[in-house]
Protein backbone atom coordinates (compact mmCIF):
# COMPACT_ATOMS: atom_id res chain seq x y z
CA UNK A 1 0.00 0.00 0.00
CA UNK A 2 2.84 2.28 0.42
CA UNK A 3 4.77 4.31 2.57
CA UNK A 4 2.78 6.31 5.26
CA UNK A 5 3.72 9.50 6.13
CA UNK A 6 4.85 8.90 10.11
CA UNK A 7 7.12 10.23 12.88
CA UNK A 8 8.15 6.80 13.35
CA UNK A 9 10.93 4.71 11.48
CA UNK A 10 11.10 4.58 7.78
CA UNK A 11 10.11 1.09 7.55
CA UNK A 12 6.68 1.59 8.89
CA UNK A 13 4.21 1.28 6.14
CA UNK A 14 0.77 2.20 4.82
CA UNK A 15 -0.05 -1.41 5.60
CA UNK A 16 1.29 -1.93 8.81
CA UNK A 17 -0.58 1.09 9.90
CA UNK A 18 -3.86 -0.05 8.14
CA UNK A 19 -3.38 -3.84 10.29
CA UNK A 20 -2.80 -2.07 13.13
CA UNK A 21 -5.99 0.19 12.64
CA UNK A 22 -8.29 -2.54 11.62
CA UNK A 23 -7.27 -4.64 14.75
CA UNK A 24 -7.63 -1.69 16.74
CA UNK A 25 -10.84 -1.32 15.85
CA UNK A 26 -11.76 -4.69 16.81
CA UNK A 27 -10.89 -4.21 20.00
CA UNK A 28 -12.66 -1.07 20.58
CA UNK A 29 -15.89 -1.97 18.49
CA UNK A 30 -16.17 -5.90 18.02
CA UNK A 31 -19.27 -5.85 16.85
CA UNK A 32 -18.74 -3.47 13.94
CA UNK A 33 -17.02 -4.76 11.28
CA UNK A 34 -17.93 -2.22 8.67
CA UNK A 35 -15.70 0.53 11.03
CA UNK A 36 -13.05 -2.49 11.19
CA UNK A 37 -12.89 -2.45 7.54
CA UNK A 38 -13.06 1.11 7.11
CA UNK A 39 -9.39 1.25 9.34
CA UNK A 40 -8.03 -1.29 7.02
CA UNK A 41 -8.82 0.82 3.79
CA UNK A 42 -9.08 4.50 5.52
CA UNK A 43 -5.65 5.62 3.86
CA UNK A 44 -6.40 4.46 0.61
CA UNK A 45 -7.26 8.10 -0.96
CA UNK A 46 -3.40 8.43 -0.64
CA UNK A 47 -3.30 6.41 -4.26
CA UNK A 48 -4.93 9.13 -6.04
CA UNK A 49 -4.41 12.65 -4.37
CA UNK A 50 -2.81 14.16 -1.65
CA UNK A 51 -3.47 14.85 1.99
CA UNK A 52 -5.78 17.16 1.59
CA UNK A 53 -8.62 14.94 -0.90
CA UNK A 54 -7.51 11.60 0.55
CA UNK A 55 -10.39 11.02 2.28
CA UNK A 56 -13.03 11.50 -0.14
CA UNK A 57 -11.05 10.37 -2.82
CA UNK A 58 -10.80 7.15 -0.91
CA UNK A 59 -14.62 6.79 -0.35
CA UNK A 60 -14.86 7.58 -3.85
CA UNK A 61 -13.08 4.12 -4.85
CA UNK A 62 -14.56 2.28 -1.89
CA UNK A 63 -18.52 2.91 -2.31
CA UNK A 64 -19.10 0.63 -5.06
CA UNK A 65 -16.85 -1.76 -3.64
CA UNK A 66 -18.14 -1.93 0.17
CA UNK A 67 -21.04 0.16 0.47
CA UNK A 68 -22.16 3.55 1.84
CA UNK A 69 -21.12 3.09 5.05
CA UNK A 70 -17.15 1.66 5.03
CA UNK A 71 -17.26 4.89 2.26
CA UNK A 72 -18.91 7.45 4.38
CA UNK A 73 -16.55 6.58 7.09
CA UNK A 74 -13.33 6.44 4.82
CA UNK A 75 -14.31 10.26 3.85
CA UNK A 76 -15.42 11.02 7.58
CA UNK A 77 -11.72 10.21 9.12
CA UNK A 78 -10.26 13.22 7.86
CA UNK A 79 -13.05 15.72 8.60
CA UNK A 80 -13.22 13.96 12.32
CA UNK A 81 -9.71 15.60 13.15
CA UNK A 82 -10.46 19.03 12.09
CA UNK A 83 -13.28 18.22 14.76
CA UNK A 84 -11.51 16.85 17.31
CA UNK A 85 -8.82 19.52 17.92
CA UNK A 86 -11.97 21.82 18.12
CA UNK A 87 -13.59 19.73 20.75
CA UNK A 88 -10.81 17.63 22.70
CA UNK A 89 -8.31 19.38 24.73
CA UNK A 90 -6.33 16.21 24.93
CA UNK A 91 -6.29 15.31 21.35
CA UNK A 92 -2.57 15.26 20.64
CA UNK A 93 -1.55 15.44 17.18
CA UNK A 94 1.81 14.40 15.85
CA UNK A 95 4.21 16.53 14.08
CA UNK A 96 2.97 15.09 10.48
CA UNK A 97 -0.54 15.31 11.78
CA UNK A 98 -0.56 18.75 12.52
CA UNK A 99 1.24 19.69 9.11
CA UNK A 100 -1.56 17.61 7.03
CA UNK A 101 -4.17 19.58 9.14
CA UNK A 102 -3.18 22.64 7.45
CA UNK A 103 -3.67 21.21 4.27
CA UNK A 104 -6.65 19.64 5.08
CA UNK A 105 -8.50 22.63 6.62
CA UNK A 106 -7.57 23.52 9.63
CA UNK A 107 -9.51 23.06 12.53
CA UNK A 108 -13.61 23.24 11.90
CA UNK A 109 -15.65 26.16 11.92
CA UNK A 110 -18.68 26.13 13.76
CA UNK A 111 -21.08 25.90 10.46
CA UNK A 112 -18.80 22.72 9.42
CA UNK A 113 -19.08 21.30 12.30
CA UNK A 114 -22.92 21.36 12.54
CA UNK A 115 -22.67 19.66 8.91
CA UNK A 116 -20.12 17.73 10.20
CA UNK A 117 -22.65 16.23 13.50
CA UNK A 118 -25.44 16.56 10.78
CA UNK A 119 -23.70 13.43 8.96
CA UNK A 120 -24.75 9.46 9.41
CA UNK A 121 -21.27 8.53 10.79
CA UNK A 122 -19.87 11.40 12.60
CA UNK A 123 -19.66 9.53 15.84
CA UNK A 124 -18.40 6.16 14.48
CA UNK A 125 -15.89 8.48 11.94
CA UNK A 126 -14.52 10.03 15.50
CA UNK A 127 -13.76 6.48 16.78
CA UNK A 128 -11.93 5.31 13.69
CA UNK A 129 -9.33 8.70 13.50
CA UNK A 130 -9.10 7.95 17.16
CA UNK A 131 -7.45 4.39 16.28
CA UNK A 132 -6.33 6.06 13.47
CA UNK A 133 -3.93 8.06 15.46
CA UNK A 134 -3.07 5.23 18.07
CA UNK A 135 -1.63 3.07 15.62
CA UNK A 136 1.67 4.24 14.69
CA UNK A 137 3.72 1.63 16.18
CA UNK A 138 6.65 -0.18 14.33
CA UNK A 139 6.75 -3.72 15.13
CA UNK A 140 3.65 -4.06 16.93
CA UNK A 141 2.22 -8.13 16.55
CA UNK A 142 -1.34 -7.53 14.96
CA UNK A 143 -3.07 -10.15 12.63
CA UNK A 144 -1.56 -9.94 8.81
CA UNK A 145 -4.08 -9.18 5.76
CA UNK A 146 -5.09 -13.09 5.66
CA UNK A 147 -6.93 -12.54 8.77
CA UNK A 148 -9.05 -9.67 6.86
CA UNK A 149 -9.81 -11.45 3.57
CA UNK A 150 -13.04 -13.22 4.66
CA UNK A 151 -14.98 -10.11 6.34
CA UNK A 152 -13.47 -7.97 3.17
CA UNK A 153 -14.70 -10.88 0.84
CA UNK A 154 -17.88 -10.68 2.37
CA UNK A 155 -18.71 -6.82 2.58
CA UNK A 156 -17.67 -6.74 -0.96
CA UNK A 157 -20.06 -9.04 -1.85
CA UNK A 158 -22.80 -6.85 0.53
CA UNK A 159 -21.82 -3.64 -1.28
């Protein structure tokens, strides 16, 4: 999938970071493996634009593949930062992070973030940037792509 841009080493990739997303996710939200699946494909968007369109660009690609939802939350990630460094005081971003959020917008302005609440997956979009930005760790032991096939196989199918 690429090279992620990361404060970490060099031989982190898109794909570890997309593993370590997805299992996140499981952890936090077993039940939902539509937000699983959108942590495994949320970066994506970086294959055909930068920072900035990522996110739609990647939902773009995914809705006829998986559906409306996986898509809506693949386009919500990037929108759910510019919220959360409105709204969390403890929302840390790193260095990359907060150059991207420049790009990206900035943080939200009160009428985007009224659209923003307005949308079907704000809340689940704020969980998956959450494990988006907790899983930045080189070496960490999380299930390979095998693991994913099956639920991918079958949402692909659903979509």
């Amino acid at each position: 999938m690429g090279t992620a841009p990361s404060d970490e080493a060099d031989d982190f990739s898109e794909l570890d970071h997309a593993l370590q997303c997805a299992f996140e996710l499981a952890e936090r939200a077993p039940a939902d493996a539509e937000l699983q699946i959108a942590g495994l494909v949320h970066d994506i968007g970086h294959r055909f634009g930068g920072d900035d369109q990522h996110g739609r660009l990647g939902a773009e690609y995914l809705r006829p593949v998986l559906g409306d939802r996986v898509a809506g939350l693949v386009e919500a990630h990037v929108p759910a930062k510019r919220y959360l460094v409105v709204f969390d005081p403890d929302y840390a971003l790193s260095e990359v992070s907060r150059m991207t959020l420049a790009v990206q917008g900035g943080p939200m302005s009160s009428g985007e973030i009224a659209a923003f609440r307005a949308g079907p997956h704000w809340e689940a979009a704020l969980t998956l940037r959450r494990a988006d930005d907790a899983t930045k760790t080189p070496g960490r032991d999380v299930p390979g792509l095998d693991h994913w096939l099956p639920l991918l196989r079958h949402l692909a199918g659903a979509g």
